[in-house]
Protein backbone atom coordinates (compact mmCIF):
# COMPACT_ATOMS: atom_id res chain seq x y z
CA UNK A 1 0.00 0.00 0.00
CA UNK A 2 1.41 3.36 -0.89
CA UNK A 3 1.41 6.25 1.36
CA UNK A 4 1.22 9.61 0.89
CA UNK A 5 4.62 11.73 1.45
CA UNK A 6 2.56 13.58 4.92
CA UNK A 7 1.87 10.00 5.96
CA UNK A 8 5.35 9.00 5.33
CA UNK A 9 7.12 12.04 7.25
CA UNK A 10 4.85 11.64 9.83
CA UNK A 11 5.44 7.50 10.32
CA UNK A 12 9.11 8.61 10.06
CA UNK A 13 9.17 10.99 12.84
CA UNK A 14 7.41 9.01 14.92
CA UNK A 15 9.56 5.90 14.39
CA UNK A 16 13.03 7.11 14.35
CA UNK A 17 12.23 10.35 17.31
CA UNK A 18 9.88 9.09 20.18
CA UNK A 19 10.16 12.33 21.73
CA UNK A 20 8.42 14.14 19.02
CA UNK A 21 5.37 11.94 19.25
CA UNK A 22 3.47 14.13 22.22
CA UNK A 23 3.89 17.04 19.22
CA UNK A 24 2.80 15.09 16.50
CA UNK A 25 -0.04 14.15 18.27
CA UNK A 26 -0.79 17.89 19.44
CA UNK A 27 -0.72 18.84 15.79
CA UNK A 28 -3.01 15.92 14.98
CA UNK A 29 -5.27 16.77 17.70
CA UNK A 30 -5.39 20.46 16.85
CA UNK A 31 -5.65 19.80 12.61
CA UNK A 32 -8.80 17.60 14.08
CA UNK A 33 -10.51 20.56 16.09
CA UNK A 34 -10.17 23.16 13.05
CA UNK A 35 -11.50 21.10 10.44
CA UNK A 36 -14.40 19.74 13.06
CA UNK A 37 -13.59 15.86 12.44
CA UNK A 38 -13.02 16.11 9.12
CA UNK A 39 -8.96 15.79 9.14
CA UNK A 40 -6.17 15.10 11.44
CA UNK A 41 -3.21 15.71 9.19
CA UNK A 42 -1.53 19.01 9.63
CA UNK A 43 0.02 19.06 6.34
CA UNK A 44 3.54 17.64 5.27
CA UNK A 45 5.26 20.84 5.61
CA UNK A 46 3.82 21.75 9.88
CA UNK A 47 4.77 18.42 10.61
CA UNK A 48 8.48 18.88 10.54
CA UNK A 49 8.64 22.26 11.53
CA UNK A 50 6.28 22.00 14.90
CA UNK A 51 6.31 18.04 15.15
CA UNK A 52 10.16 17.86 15.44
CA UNK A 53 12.54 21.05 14.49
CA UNK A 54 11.36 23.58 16.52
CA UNK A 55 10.16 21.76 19.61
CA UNK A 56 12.83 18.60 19.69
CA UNK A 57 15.44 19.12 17.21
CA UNK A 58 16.65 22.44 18.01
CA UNK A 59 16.77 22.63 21.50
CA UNK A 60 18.66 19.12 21.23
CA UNK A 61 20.89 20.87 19.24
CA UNK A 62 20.93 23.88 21.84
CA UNK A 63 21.62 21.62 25.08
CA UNK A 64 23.83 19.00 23.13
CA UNK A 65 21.87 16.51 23.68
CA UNK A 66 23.71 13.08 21.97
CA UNK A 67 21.01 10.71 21.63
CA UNK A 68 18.21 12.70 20.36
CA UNK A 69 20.60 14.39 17.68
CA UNK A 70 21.94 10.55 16.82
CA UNK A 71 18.15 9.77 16.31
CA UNK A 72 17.34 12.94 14.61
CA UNK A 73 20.12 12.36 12.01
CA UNK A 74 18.88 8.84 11.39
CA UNK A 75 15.38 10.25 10.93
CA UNK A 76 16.93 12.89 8.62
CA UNK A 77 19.02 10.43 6.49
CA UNK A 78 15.56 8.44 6.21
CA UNK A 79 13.78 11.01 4.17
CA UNK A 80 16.74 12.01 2.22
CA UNK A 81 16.71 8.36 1.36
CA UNK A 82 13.23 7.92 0.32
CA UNK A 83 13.33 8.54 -2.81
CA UNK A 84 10.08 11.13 -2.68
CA UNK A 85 10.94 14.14 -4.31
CA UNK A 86 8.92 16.40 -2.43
CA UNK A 87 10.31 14.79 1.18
CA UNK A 88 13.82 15.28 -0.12
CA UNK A 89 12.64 19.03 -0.73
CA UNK A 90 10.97 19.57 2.44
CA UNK A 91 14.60 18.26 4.20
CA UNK A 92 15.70 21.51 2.54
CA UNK A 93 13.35 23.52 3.35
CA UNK A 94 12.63 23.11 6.80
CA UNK A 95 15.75 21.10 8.34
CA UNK A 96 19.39 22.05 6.38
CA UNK A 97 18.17 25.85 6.11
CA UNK A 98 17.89 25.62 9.62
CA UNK A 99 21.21 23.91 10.04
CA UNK A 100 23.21 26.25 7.64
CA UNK A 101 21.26 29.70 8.79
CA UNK A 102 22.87 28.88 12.24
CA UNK A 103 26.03 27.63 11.82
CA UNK A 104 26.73 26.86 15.46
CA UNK A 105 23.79 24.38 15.17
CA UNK A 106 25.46 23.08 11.95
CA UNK A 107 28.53 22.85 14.76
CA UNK A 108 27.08 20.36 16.97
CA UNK A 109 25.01 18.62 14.40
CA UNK A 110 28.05 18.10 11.86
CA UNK A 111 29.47 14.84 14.05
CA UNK A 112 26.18 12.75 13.32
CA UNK A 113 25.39 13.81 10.12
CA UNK A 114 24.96 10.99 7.61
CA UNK A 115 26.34 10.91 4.16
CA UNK A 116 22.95 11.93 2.41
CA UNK A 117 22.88 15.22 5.07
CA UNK A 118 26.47 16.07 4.66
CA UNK A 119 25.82 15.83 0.19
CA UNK A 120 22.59 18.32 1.15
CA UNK A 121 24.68 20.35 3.30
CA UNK A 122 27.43 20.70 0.79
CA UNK A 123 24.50 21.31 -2.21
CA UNK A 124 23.18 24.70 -0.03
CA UNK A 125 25.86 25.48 1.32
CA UNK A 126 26.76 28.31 -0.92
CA UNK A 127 22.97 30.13 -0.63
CA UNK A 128 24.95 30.47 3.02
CA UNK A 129 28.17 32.32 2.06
């Protein structure tokens, strides 16, 4: 059965970063109240953003904190690797930008990076000089 590329970011982040899950499911939860029953997926692109950069990956990055970065960069290399054109977009968009915009982030992320991140990195790197 094929998924859609929101269902597949979403399974993603929930798999590889357990503590994005309580986010993922505020997001849900709140998608659900504004369309009164009708929907409970936030949209491919809020997912990312409020489901795991701003509340979990950043401030891992911000405290140093190992293990959720180590499982953040396997999550990361996962939709880099999927294959889904738009997924591999949205990385961009919402994940290296943030990386590269900061570079002290980039800093502490660098060490776990996987070889799909580092090409990306590399790629947009120069929109950052």
């Amino acid at each position: 059965m094929n998924t859609s590329d929101s269902e597949f970011v979403r399974h993603s982040i929930w798999e590889h970063v357990p503590e994005a899950r309580p986010f993922v499911t505020g997001l849900e939860e709140e998608e659900w109240e504004a369309t009164d029953g009708e929907c409970s997926d936030p949209g491919m692109y809020s997912m990312p953003s409020y489901g795991f950069v701003h509340p979990v990956f950043r401030p891992a990055l911000e405290e140093s904190a190992r293990e959720t970065i180590a499982r953040s960069a396997r999550l990361i290399e996962a939709l880099l690797g999927s294959g889904r054109p738009r997924v591999i977009e949205l990385v961009s968009i919402r994940v290296t930008d943030q990386l590269l915009g900061f570079p002290e982030l980039w800093e502490r992320f660098a060490s776990c990076a996987g070889p799909r991140m580092r090409f990306e990195a590399d790629l947009r790197r120069e929109y950052y000089r």
